[in-house]
N, C-alpha and C. Protein backbone atom coordinates (compact mmCIF):
# COMPACT_ATOMS: atom_id res chain seq x y z
N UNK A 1 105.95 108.70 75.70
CA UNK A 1 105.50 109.69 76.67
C UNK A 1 105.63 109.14 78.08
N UNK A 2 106.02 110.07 78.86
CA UNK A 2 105.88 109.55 80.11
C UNK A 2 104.89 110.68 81.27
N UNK A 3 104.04 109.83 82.02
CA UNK A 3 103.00 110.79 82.48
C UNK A 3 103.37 110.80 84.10
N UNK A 4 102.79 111.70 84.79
CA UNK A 4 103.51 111.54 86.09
C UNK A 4 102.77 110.70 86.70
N UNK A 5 102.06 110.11 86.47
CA UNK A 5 101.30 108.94 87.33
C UNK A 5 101.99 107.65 87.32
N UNK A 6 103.10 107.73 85.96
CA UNK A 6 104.16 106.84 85.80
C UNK A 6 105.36 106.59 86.96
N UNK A 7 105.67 108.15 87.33
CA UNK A 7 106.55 108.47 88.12
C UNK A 7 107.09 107.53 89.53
N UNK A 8 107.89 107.06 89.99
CA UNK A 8 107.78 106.68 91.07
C UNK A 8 107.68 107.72 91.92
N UNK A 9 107.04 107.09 93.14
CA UNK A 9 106.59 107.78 94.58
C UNK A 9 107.85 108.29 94.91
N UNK A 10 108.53 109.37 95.52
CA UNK A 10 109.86 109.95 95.94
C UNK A 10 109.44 108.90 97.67
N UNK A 11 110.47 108.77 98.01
CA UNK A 11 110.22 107.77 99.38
C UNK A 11 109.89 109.47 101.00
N UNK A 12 108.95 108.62 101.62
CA UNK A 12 108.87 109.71 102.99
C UNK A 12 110.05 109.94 103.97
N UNK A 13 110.66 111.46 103.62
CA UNK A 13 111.36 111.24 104.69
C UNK A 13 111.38 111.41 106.13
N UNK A 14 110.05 111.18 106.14
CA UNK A 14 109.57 111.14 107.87
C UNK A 14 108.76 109.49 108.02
N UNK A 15 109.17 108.97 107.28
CA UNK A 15 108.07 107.60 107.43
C UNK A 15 109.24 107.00 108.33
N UNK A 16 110.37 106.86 108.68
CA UNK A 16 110.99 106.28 109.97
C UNK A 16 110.63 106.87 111.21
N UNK A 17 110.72 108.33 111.12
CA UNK A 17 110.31 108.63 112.75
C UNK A 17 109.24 108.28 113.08
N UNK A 18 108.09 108.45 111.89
CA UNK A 18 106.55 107.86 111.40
C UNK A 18 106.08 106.95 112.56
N UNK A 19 106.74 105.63 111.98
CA UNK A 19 106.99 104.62 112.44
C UNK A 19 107.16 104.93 114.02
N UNK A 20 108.26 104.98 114.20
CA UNK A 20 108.59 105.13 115.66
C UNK A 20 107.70 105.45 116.60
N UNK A 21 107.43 106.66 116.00
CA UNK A 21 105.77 107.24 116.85
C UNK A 21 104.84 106.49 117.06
N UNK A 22 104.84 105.49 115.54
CA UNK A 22 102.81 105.28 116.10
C UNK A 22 103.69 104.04 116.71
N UNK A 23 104.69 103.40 116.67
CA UNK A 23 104.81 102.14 117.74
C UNK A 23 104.86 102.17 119.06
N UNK A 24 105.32 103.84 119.27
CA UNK A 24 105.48 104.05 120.94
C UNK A 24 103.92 104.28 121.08
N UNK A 25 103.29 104.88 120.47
CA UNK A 25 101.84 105.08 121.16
C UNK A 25 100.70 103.49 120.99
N UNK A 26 101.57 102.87 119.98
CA UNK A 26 100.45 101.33 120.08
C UNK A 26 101.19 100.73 121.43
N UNK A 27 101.98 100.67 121.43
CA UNK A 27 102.85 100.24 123.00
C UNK A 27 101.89 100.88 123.85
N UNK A 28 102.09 101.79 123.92
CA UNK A 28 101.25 102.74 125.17
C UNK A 28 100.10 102.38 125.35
N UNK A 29 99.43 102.15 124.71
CA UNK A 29 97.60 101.47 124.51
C UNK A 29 97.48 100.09 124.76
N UNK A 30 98.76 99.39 124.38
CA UNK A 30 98.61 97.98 124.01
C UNK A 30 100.32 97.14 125.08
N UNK A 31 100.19 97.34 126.44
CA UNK A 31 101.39 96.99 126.83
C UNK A 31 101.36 94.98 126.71
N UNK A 32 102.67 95.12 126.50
CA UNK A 32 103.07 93.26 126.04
C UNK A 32 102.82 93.17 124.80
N UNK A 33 102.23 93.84 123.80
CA UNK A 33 101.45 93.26 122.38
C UNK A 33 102.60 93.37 121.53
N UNK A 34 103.04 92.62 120.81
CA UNK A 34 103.93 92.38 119.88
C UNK A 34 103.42 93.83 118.32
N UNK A 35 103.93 94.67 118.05
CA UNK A 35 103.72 95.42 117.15
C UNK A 35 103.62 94.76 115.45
N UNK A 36 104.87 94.25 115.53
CA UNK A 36 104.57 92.71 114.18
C UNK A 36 103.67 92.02 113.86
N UNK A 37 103.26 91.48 114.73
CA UNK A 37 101.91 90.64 114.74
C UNK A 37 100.21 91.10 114.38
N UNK A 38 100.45 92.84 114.36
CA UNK A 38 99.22 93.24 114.12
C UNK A 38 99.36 93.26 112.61
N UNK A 39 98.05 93.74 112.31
CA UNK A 39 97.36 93.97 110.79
C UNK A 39 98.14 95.50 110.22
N UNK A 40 98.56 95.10 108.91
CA UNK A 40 98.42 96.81 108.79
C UNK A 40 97.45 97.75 108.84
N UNK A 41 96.26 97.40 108.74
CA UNK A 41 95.03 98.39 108.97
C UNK A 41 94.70 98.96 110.08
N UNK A 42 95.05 98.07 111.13
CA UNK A 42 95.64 98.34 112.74
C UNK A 42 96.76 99.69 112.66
N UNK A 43 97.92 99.06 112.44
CA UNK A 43 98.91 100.01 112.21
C UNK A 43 99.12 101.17 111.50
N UNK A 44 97.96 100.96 110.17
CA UNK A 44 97.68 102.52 109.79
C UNK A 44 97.19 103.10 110.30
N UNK A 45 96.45 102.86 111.07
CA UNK A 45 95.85 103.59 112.53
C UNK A 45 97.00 104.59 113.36
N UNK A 46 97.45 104.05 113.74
CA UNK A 46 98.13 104.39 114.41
C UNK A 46 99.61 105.57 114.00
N UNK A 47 99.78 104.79 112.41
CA UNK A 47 100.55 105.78 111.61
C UNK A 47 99.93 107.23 111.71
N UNK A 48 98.81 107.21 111.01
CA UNK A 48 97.90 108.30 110.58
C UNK A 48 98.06 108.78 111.92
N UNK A 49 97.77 108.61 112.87
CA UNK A 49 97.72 109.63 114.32
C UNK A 49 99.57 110.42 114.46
N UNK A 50 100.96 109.74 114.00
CA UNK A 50 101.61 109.71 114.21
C UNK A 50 102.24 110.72 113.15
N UNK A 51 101.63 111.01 112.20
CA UNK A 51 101.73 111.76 111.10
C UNK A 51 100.80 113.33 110.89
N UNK A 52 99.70 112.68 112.05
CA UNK A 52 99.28 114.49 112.51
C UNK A 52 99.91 115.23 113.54
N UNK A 53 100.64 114.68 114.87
CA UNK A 53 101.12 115.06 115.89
C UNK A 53 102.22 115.30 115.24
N UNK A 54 102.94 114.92 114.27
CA UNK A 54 104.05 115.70 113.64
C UNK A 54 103.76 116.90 112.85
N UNK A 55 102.90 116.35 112.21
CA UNK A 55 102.23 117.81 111.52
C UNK A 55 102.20 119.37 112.54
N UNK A 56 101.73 118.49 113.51
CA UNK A 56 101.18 119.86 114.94
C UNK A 56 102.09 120.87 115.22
N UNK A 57 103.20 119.61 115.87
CA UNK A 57 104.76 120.00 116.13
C UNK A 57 105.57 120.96 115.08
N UNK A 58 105.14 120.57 113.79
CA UNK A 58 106.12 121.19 112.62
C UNK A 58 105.64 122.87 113.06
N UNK A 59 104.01 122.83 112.83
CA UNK A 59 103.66 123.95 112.90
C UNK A 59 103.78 124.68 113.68
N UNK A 60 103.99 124.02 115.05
CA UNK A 60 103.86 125.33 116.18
C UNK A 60 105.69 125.51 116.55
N UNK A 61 106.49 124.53 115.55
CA UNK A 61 107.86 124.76 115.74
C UNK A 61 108.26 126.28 114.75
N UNK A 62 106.87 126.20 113.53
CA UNK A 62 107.15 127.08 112.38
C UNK A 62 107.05 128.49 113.06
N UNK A 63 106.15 128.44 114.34
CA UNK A 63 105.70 129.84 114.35
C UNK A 63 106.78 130.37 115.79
N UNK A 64 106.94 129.77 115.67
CA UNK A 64 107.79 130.60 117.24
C UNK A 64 109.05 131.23 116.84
């Protein structure tokens, strides 16, 4: 049997722009700070913000 919890994860195809985002906005908060050097718990921070402002965008791109 195979159960879908087995399944692999299908990969994000927004986790590059993802990225991009929350690095320009940790830049923005954090000028000189090396983005590498932080924690990921730091950087999920910053993901998660980078993954609702896309969300926003999708939506108000959906309705017009």
């Amino acid at each position: 049997r195979v159960y879908l919890l087995d399944a692999p994860t299908p990969p994000d195809p927004d986790a590059e722009l993802v990225e991009k985002m929350a690095r320009a906005n940790f830049e923005l908060a954090w000028p000189g700070c090396d983005w590498a050097t932080w924690a990921d718990h730091t950087k999920d921070r910053y993901r998660t913000r980078a993954s609702a402002v896309l969300a926003v965008v999708r939506e108000h791109e959906a309705t017009r």
